[in-house]
Protein backbone atom coordinates (compact mmCIF):
# COMPACT_ATOMS: atom_id res chain seq x y z
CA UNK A 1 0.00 0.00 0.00
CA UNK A 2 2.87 2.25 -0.58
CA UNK A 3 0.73 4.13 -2.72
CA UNK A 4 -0.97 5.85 0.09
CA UNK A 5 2.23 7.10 1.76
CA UNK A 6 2.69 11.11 1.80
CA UNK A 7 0.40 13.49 1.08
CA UNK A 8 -3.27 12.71 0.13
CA UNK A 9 -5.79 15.90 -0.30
CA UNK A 10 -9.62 15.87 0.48
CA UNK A 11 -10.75 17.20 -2.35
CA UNK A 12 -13.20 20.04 -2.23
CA UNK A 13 -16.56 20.19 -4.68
CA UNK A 14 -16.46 23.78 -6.17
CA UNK A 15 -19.85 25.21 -6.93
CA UNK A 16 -20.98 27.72 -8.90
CA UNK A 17 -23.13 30.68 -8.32
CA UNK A 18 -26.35 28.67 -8.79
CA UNK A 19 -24.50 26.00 -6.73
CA UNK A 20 -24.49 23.27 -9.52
CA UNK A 21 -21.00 21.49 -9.46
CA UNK A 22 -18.35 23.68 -10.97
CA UNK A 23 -16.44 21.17 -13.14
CA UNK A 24 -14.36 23.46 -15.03
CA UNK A 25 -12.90 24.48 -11.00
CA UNK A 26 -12.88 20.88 -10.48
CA UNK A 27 -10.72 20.24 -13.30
CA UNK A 28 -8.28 23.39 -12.33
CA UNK A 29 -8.01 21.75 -8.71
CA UNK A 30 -6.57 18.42 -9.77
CA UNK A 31 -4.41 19.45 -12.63
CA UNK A 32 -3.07 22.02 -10.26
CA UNK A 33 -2.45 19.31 -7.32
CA UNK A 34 -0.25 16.64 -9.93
CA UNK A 35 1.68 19.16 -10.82
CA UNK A 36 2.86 20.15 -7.54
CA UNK A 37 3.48 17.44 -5.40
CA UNK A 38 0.22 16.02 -4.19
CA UNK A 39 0.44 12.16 -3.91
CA UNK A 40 -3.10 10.77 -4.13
CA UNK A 41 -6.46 12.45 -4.50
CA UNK A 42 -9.67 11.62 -1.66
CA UNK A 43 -13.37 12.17 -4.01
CA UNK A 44 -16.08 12.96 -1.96
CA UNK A 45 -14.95 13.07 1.41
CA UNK A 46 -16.10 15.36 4.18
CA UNK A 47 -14.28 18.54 2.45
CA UNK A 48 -15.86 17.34 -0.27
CA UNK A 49 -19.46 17.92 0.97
CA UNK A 50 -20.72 14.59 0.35
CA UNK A 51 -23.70 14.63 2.24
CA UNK A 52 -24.92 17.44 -0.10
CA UNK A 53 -23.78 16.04 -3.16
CA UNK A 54 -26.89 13.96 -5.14
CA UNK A 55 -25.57 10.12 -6.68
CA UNK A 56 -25.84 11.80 -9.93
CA UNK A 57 -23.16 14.45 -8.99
CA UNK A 58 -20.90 12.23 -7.29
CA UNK A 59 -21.05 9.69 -10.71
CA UNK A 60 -20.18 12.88 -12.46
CA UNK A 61 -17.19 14.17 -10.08
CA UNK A 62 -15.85 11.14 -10.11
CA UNK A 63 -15.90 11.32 -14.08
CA UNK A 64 -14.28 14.40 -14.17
CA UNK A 65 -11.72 13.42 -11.19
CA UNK A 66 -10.54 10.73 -13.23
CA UNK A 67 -10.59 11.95 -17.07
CA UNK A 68 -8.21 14.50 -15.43
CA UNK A 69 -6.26 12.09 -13.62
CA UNK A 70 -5.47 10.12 -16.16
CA UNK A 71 -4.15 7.68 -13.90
CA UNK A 72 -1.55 9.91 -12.74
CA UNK A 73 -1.87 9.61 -8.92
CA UNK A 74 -4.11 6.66 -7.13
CA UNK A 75 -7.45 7.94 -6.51
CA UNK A 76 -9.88 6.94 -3.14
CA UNK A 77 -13.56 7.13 -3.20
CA UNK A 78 -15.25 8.09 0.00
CA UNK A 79 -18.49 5.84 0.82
CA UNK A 80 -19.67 5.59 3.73
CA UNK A 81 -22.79 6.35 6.04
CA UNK A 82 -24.72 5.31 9.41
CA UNK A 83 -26.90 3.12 7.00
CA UNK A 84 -24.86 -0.41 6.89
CA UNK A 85 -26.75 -1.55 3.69
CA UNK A 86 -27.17 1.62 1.97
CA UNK A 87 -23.23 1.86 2.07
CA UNK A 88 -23.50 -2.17 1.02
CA UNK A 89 -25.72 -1.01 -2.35
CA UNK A 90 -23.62 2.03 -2.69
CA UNK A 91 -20.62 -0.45 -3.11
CA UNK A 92 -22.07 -2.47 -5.56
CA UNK A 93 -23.71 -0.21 -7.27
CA UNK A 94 -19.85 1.82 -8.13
CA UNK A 95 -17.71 1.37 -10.70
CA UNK A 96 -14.50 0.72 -9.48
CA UNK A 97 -12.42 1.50 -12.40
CA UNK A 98 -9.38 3.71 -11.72
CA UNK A 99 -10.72 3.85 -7.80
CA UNK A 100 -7.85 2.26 -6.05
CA UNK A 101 -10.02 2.56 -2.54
CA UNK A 102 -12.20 3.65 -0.87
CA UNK A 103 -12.38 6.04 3.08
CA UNK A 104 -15.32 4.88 4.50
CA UNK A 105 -16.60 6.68 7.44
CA UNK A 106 -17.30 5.03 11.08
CA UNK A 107 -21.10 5.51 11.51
CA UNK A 108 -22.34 8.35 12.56
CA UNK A 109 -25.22 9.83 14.31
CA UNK A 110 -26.73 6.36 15.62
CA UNK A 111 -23.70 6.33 18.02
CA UNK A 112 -23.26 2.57 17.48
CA UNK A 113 -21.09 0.22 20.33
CA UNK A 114 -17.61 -0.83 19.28
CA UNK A 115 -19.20 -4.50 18.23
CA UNK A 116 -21.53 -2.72 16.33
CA UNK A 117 -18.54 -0.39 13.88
CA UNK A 118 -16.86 -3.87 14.18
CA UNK A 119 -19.78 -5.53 12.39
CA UNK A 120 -20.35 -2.27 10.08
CA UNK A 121 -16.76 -2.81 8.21
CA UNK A 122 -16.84 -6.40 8.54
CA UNK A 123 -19.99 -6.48 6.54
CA UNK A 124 -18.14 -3.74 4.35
CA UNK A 125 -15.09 -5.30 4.34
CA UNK A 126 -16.65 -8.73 1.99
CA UNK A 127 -18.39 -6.41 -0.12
CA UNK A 128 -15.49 -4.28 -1.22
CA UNK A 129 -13.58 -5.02 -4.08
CA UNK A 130 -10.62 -2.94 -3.67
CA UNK A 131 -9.00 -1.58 -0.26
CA UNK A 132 -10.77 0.07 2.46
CA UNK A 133 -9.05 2.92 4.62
CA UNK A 134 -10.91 3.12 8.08
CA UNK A 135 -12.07 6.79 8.87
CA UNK A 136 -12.27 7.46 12.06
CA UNK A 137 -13.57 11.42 13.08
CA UNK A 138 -15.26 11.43 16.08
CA UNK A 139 -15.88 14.80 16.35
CA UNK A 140 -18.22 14.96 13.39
CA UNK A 141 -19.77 11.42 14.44
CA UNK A 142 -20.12 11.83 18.04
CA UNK A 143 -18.79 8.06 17.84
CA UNK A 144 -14.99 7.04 18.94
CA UNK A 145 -13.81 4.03 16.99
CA UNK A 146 -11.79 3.09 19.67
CA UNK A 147 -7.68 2.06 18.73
CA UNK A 148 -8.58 -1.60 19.77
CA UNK A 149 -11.39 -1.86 17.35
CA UNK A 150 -9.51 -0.32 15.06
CA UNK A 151 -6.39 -2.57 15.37
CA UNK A 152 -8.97 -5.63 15.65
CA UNK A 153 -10.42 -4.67 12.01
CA UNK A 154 -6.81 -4.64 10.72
CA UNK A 155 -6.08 -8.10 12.08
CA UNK A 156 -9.12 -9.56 10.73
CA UNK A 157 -9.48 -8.40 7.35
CA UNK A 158 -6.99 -7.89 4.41
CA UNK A 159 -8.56 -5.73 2.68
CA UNK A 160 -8.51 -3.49 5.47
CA UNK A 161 -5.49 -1.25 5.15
CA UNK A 162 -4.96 1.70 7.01
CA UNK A 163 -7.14 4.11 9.03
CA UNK A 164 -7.41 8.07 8.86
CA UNK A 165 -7.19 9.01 12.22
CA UNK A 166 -8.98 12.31 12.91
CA UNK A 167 -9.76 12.65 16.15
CA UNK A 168 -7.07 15.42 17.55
CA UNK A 169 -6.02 12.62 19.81
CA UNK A 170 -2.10 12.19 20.61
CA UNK A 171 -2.35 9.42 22.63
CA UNK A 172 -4.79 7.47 20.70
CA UNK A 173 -2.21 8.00 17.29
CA UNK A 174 0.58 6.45 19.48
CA UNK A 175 -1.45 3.29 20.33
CA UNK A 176 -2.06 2.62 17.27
CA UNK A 177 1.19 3.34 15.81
CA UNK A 178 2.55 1.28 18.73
CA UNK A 179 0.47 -2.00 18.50
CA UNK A 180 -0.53 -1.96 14.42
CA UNK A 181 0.20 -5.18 12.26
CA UNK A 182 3.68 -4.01 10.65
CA UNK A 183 2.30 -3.21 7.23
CA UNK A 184 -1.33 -0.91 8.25
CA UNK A 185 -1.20 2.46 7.66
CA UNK A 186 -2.11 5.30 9.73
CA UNK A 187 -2.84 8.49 8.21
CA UNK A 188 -3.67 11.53 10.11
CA UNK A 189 -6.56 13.15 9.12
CA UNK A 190 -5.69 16.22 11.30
CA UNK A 191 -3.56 18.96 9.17
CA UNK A 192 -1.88 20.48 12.41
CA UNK A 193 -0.82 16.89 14.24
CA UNK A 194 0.47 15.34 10.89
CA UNK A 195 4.36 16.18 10.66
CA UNK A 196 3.98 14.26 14.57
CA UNK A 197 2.11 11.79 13.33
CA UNK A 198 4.55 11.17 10.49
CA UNK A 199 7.90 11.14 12.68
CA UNK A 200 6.41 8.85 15.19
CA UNK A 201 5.82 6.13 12.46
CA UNK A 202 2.61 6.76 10.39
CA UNK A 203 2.25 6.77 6.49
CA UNK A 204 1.22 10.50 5.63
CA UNK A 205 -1.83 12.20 6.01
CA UNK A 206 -4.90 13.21 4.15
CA UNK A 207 -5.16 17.06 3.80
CA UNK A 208 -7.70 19.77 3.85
CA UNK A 209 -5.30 22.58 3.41
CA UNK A 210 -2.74 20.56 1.16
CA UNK A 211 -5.14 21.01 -2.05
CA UNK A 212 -4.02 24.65 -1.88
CA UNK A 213 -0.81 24.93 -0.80
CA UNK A 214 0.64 21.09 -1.98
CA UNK A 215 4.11 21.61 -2.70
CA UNK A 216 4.99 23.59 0.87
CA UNK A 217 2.41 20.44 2.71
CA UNK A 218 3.97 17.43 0.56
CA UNK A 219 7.30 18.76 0.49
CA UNK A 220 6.89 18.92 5.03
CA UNK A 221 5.14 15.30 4.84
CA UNK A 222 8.21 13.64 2.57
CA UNK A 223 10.76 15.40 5.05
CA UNK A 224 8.90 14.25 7.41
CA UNK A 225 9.01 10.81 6.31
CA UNK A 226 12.73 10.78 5.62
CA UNK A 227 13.31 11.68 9.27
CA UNK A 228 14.63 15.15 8.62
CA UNK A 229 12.86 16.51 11.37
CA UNK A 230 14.29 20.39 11.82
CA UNK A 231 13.49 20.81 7.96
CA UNK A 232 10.25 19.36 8.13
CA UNK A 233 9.42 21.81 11.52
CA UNK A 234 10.61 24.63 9.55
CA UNK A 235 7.89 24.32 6.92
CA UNK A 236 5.50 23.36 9.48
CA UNK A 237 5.96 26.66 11.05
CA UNK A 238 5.40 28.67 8.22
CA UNK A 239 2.12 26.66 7.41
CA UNK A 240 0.73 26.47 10.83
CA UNK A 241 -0.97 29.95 10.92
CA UNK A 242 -3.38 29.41 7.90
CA UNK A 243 -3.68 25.64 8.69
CA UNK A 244 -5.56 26.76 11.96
CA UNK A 245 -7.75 29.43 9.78
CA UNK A 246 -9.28 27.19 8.13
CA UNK A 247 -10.31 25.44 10.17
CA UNK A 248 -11.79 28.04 12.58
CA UNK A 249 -15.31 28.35 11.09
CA UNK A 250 -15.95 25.18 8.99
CA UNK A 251 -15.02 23.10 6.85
CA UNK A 252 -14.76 23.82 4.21
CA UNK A 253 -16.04 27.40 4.49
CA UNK A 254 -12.18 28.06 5.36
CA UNK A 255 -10.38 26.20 2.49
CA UNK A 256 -13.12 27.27 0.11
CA UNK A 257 -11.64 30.99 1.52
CA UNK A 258 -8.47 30.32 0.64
CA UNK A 259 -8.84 28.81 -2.73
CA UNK A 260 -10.70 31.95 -3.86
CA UNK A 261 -8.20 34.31 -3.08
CA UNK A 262 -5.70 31.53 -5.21
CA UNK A 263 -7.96 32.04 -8.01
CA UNK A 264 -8.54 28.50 -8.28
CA UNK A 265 -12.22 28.14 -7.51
CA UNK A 266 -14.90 30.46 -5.31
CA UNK A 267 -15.96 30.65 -1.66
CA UNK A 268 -19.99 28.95 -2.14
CA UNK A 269 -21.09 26.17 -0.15
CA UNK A 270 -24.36 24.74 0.28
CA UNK A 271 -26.57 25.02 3.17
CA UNK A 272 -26.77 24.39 6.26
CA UNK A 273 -23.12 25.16 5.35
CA UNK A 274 -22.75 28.97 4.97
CA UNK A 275 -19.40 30.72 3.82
CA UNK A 276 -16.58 31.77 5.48
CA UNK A 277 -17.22 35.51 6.80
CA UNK A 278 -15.79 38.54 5.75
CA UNK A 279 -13.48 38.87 9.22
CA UNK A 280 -11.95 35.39 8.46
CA UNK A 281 -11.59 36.07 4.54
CA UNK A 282 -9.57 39.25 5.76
CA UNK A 283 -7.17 36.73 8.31
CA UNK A 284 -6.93 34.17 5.79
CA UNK A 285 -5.99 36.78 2.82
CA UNK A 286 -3.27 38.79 5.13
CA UNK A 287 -1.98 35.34 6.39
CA UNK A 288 -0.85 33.87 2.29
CA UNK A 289 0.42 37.28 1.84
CA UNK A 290 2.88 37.13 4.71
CA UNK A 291 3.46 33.18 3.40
């Protein structure tokens, strides 16, 4: 699974005034992420608001993701819900083509028991035809997949590769870094812990804020993964400021923010999501002039 070492990106969905799917911003976003550094691309994850996105749209995003692609970098499909066999018929229902795997979510909402995520991805886990990297964010699901159930999924399944850990949780990284089978991966789903996460053993990270600035955050997660720790820090430094803007609304109000002043797509997001306000736009603006 090598090929999810280093820098993944959450891709956002860019939307245009009406808030249809902007493809041609789409298109802009992953050209612009190959050619500086990014090492795999995440369709229809949480940045990607995929719980506003119809099945129509995501067929058609994932279209676009992929003519543009080419195959260039490995690509990872985000399904995943609360509903077991709505995910199940999701999964069957995909074409797999160019997907090399899919993030699938812990469920959310129904608050389920650590047997009963067990039982979600082992049920996943025989319907899946390519790999499956755990997601684990309990601060969106209100639901802790806890490191044992985690580590218990990656003993029992093959197909079951790696987790993205997002829970802001040092201690919870370190068990599972500590007590993993020697070839699962754990990514970091959290932008600000993920040169740590990196140096203490883990594969990379999937990014919010890498989609805009990817060679500074790929360039710090490949130092990082060399062990050249006082480089890595350095560009860690310099990012840390408008990693933490983004994130201080929503997301992803923030990265939406900070796209539009790249050029590369607007700020719109669709409700009950609202965009980033003018105060932040001004923080986020003054803090990529100063980087």
């Amino acid at each position: 699974m090598t090929q999810f070492f280093g820098t993944g990106v959450a891709l956002i969905t860019p939307f245009n005034k009406d808030l249809s799917v902007n493809y041609s911003a789409l298109k802009r976003l992953v050209e612009f992420n190959i050619e500086n550094g990014t090492n795999y691309l995440v369709i229809s994850g949480t940045t990607g608001e995929s719980v506003t996105i119809t099945a129509e749209e995501k067929v058609e995003i994932i279209k676009t993701i992929k003519t543009v692609n080419a195959g260039r970098l490995p690509l990872v499909l985000g399904i995943g819900g609360n509903n077991t066999y709505s995910v199940i018929e999701e999964i069957k229902s995909t074409n797999f083509d160019g997907i090399d795997a899919i993030l699938s979510v812990s469920p959310y909402y129904s608050k389920p028991t650590q047997e009963g995520i067990y039982q979600h991805f082992k049920v996943v886990s025989e319907v899946s035809p390519v790999p499956i990297i755990l997601y684990n964010v309990p601060g969106r699901t209100s639901s802790n997949m806890l490191p044992q159930t985690t580590l218990r999924l990656a003993h029992d399944f093959e197909n079951i590769v790696a987790v993205k850990e997002a829970g802001n949780n040092v201690a919870q990284y370190l068990q599972l870094l500590k007590n993993k089978p020697k070839d699962f991966l754990i990514i970091s789903g959290d932008d600000d812990l993920a040169l740590g996460v990196v140096l203490a053993g883990g594969a990379g990270v999937i990014s919010v804020i890498g989609q805009a600035l990817p060679k500074q955050f790929a360039s710090m997660i490949q130092l990082g993964l060399q062990g050249k720790a006082k480089e890595a820090y350095d560009l860690h430094f310099k990012l840390m400021d408008i990693t933490g803007l983004i994130f201080k609304e929503n997301n992803p109000a923030g990265i939406k923010a900070v796209l539009e002043v790249l050029g590369i797509s607007n700020d719109l997001v669709r409700l009950p999501l609202v965009p980033a306000t003018q105060s932040l736009k001004h923080e986020i603006k003054s803090a990529l002039e100063q980087f």
